[in-house]
Protein backbone atom coordinates (compact mmCIF):
# COMPACT_ATOMS: atom_id res chain seq x y z
CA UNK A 1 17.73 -89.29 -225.59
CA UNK A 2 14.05 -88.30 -226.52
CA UNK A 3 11.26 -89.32 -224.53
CA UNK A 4 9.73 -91.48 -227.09
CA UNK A 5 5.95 -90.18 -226.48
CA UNK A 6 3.91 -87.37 -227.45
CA UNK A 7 2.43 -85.32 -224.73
CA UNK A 8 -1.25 -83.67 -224.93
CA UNK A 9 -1.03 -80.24 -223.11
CA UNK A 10 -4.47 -78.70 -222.00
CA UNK A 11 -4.38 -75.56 -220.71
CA UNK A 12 -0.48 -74.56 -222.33
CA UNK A 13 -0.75 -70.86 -222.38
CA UNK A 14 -1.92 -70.49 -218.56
CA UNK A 15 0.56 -69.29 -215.90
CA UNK A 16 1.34 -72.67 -215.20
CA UNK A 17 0.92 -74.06 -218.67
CA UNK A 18 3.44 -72.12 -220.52
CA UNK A 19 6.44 -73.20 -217.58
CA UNK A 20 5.07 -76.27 -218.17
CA UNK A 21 5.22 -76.64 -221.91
CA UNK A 22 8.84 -74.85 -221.63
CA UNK A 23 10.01 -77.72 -219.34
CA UNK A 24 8.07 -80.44 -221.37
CA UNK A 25 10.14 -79.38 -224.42
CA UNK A 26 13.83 -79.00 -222.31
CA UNK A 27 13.36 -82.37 -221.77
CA UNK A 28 12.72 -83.78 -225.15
CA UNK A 29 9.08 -84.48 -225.37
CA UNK A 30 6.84 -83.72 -228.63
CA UNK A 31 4.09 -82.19 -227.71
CA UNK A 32 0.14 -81.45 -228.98
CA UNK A 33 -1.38 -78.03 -227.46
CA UNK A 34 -5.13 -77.50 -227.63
CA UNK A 35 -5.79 -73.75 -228.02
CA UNK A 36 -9.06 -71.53 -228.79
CA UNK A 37 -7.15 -69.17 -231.37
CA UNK A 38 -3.63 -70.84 -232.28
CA UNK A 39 -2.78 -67.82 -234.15
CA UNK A 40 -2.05 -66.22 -230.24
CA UNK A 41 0.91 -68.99 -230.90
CA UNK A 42 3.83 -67.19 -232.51
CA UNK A 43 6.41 -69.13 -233.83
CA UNK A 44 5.60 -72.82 -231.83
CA UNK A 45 8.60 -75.51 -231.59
CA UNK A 46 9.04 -78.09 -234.15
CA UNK A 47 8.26 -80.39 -231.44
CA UNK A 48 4.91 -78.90 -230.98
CA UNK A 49 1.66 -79.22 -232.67
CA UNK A 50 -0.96 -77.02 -232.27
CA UNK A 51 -4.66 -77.86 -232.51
CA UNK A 52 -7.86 -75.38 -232.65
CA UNK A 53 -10.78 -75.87 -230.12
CA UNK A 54 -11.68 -76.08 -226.44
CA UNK A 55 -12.04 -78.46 -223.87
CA UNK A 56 -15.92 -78.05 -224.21
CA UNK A 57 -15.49 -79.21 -227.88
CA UNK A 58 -14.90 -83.21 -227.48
CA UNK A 59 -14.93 -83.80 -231.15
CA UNK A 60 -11.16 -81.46 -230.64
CA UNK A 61 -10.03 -83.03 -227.37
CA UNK A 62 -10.38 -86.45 -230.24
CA UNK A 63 -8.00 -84.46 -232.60
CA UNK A 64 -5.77 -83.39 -229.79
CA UNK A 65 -5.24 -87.01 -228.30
CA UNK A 66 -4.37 -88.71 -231.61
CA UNK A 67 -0.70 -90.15 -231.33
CA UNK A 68 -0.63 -89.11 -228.23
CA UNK A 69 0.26 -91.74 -225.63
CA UNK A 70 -0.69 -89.28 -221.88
CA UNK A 71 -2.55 -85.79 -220.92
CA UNK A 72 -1.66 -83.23 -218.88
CA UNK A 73 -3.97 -80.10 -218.30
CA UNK A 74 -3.52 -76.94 -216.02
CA UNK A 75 -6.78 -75.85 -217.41
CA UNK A 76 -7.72 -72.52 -215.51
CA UNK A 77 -11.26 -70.83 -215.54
CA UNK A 78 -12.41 -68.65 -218.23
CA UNK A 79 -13.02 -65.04 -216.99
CA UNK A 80 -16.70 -64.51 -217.58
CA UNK A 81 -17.46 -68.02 -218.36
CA UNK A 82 -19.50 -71.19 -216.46
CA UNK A 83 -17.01 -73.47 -214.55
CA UNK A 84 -15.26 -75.52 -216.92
CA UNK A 85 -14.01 -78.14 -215.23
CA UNK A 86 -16.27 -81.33 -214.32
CA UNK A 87 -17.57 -80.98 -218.58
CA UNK A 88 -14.06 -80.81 -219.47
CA UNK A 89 -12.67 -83.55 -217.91
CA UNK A 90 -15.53 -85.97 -218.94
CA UNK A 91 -14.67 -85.13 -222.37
CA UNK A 92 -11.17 -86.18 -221.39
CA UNK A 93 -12.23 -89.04 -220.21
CA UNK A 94 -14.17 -90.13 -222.99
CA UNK A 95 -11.41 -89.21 -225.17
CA UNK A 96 -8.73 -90.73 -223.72
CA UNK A 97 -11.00 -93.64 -223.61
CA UNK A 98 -11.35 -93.66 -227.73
CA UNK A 99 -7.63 -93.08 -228.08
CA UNK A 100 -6.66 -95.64 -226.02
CA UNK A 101 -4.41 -93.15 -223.63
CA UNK A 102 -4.35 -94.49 -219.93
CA UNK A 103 -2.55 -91.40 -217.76
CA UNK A 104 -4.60 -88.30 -216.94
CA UNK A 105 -2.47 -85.65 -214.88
CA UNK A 106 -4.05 -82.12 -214.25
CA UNK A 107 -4.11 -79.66 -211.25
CA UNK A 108 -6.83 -78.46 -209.43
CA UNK A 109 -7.30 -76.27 -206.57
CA UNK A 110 -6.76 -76.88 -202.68
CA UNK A 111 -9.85 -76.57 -201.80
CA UNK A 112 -11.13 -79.84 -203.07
CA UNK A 113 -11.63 -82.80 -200.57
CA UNK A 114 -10.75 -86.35 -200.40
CA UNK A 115 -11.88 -88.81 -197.74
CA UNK A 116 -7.85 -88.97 -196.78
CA UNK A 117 -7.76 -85.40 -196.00
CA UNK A 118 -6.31 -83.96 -192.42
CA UNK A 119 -6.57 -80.42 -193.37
CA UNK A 120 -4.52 -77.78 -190.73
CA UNK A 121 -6.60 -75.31 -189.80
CA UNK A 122 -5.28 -72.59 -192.16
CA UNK A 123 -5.39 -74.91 -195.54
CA UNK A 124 -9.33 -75.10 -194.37
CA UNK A 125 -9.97 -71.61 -193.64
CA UNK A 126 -8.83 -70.73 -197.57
CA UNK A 127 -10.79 -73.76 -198.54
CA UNK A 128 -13.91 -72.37 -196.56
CA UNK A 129 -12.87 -68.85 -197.93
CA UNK A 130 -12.89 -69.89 -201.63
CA UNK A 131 -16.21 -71.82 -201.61
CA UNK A 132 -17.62 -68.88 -199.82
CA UNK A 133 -16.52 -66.97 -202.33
CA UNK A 134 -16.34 -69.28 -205.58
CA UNK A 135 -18.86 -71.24 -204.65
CA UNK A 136 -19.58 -72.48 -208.36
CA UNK A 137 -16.18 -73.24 -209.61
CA UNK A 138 -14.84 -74.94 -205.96
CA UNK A 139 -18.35 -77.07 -206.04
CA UNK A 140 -17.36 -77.73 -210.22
CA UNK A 141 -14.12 -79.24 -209.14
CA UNK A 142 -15.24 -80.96 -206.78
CA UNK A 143 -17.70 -82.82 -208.93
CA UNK A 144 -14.64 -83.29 -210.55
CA UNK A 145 -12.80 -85.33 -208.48
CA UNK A 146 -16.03 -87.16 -208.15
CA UNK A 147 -15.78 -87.83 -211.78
CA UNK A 148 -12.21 -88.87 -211.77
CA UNK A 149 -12.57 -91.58 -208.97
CA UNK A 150 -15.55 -93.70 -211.00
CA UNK A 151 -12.98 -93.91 -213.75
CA UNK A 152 -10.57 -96.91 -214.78
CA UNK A 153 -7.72 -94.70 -216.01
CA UNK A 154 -4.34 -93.84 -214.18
CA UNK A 155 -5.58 -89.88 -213.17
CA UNK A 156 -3.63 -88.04 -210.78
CA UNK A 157 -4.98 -84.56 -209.97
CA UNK A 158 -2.73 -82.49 -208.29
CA UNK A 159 -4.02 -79.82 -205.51
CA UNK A 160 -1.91 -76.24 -205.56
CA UNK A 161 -1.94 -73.66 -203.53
CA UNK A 162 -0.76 -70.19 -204.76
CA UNK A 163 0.97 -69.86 -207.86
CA UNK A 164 4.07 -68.44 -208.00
CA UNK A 165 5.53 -67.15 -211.39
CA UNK A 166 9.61 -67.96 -210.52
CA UNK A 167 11.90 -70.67 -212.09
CA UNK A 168 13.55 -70.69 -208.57
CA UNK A 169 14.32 -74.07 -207.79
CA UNK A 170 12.47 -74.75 -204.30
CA UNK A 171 12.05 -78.23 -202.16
CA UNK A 172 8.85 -79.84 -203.19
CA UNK A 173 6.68 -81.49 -200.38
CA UNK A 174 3.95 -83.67 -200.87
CA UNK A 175 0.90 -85.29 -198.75
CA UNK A 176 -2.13 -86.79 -199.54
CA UNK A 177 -3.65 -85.47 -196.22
CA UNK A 178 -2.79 -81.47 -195.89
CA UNK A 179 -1.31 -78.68 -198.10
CA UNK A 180 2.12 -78.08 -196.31
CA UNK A 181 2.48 -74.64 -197.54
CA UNK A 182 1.40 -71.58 -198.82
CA UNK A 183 2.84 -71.28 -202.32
CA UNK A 184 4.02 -73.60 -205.60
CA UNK A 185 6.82 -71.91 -208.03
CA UNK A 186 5.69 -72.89 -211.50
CA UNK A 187 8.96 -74.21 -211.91
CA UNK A 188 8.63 -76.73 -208.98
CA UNK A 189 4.64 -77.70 -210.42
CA UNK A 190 6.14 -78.23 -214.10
CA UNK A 191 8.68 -80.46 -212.73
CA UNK A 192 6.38 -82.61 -210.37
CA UNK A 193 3.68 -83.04 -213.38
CA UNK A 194 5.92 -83.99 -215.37
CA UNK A 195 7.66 -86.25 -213.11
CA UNK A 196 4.48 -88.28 -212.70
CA UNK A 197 4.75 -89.71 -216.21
CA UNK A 198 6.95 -92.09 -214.74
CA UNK A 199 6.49 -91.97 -211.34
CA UNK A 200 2.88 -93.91 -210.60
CA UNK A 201 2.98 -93.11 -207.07
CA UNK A 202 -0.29 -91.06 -206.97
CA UNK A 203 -2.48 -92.83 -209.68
CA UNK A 204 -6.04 -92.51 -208.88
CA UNK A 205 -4.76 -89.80 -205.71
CA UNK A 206 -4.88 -86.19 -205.37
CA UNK A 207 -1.42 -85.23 -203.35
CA UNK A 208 -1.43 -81.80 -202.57
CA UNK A 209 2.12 -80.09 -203.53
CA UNK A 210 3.88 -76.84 -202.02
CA UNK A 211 6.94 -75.37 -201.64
CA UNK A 212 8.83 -75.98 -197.82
């Protein structure tokens, strides 16, 4: 049977978005796909809608959200570009706010931190490594987490470590306190976000995921 709810993708064409909106559409859902130039979108699904714009653009994260009943974004960083992240997820916010929508699931980085963490010492040397390194985009995401926890909705934003391009199925492990490994198959992320539709377990929580 069809999921009877329409999905608002953020971030679709990604290395993690397009597994992601593959598996979305295995299992049924209708989806909405917010993309800069939806001409790069050859021949889209029935099932999905496309919609012109950018997450910078709140009057089309409005557009995007309409009949829409949750969000999920695997927004990456534009090369080139100021960090993205804490202004797009306010405009999510405030979105999801005018449309009603109450769950907010989207993927950040490992490197943000959470007053539960218990990091092992190698999850915080490639935390240390990519603020070092990235020190605007790690200190972006962390302002939005900051964001995230002063809001009302059901958010759940998920912390990765490498991305691995395989639909290999994998064991998924999950803490709330410490990255327990070194890689995520975007066939075992896909799965989890989507899982967490249903599954409230994390609202308002960032669990890190890996593969054992």
């Amino acid at each position: 049977m069809k999921p009877p709810i329409t999905i608002a993708v953020i971030g679709g064409t990604g290395k993690a978005g397009r597994y992601l909106v593959e598996e979305l559409l295995n299992q049924g859902y209708s989806l909405k796909l917010l993309l800069r130039d939806p001409q790069k979108y050859p021949n889209p699904s029935p099932s999905v809608e496309l919609v012109a714009g950018d997450v910078r653009e709140y009057k089309a994260l409005q557009t995007l959200m309409e009949g829409c009943q949750a969000v999920i974004s695997t927004l990456g960083q534009p090369a080139g570009e100021p960090s993205v992240f804490s202004q797009a997820t306010q405009n999510v916010l405030r979105a999801m706010e005018a449309q009603q929508i109450q769950r907010y699931i989207l993927i950040t980085g490992l490197t943000v931190d959470t007053p539960a963490d218990h990091k092992n010492p190698k999850t915080q040397a490639a935390t240390d490594w990519m603020k070092a390194h990235y020190p605007e985009t790690t200190s972006d995401k962390q302002v939005e987490y900051q964001i995230l926890t002063k809001s009302a909705l059901d958010w759940t934003l998920v912390r990765l470590p490498w991305i691995q391009l395989t639909d290999e199925p994998a064991e998924t492990r999950v803490s709330l306190e410490d990255c327990a490994g070194e890689q995520i198959s975007t066939a075992s992320l896909a799965r989890f976000l989507i899982a967490q539709l249903s599954d409230l377990t994390y609202v308002r929580q960032a669990p890190f995921i890996a593969n054992a």
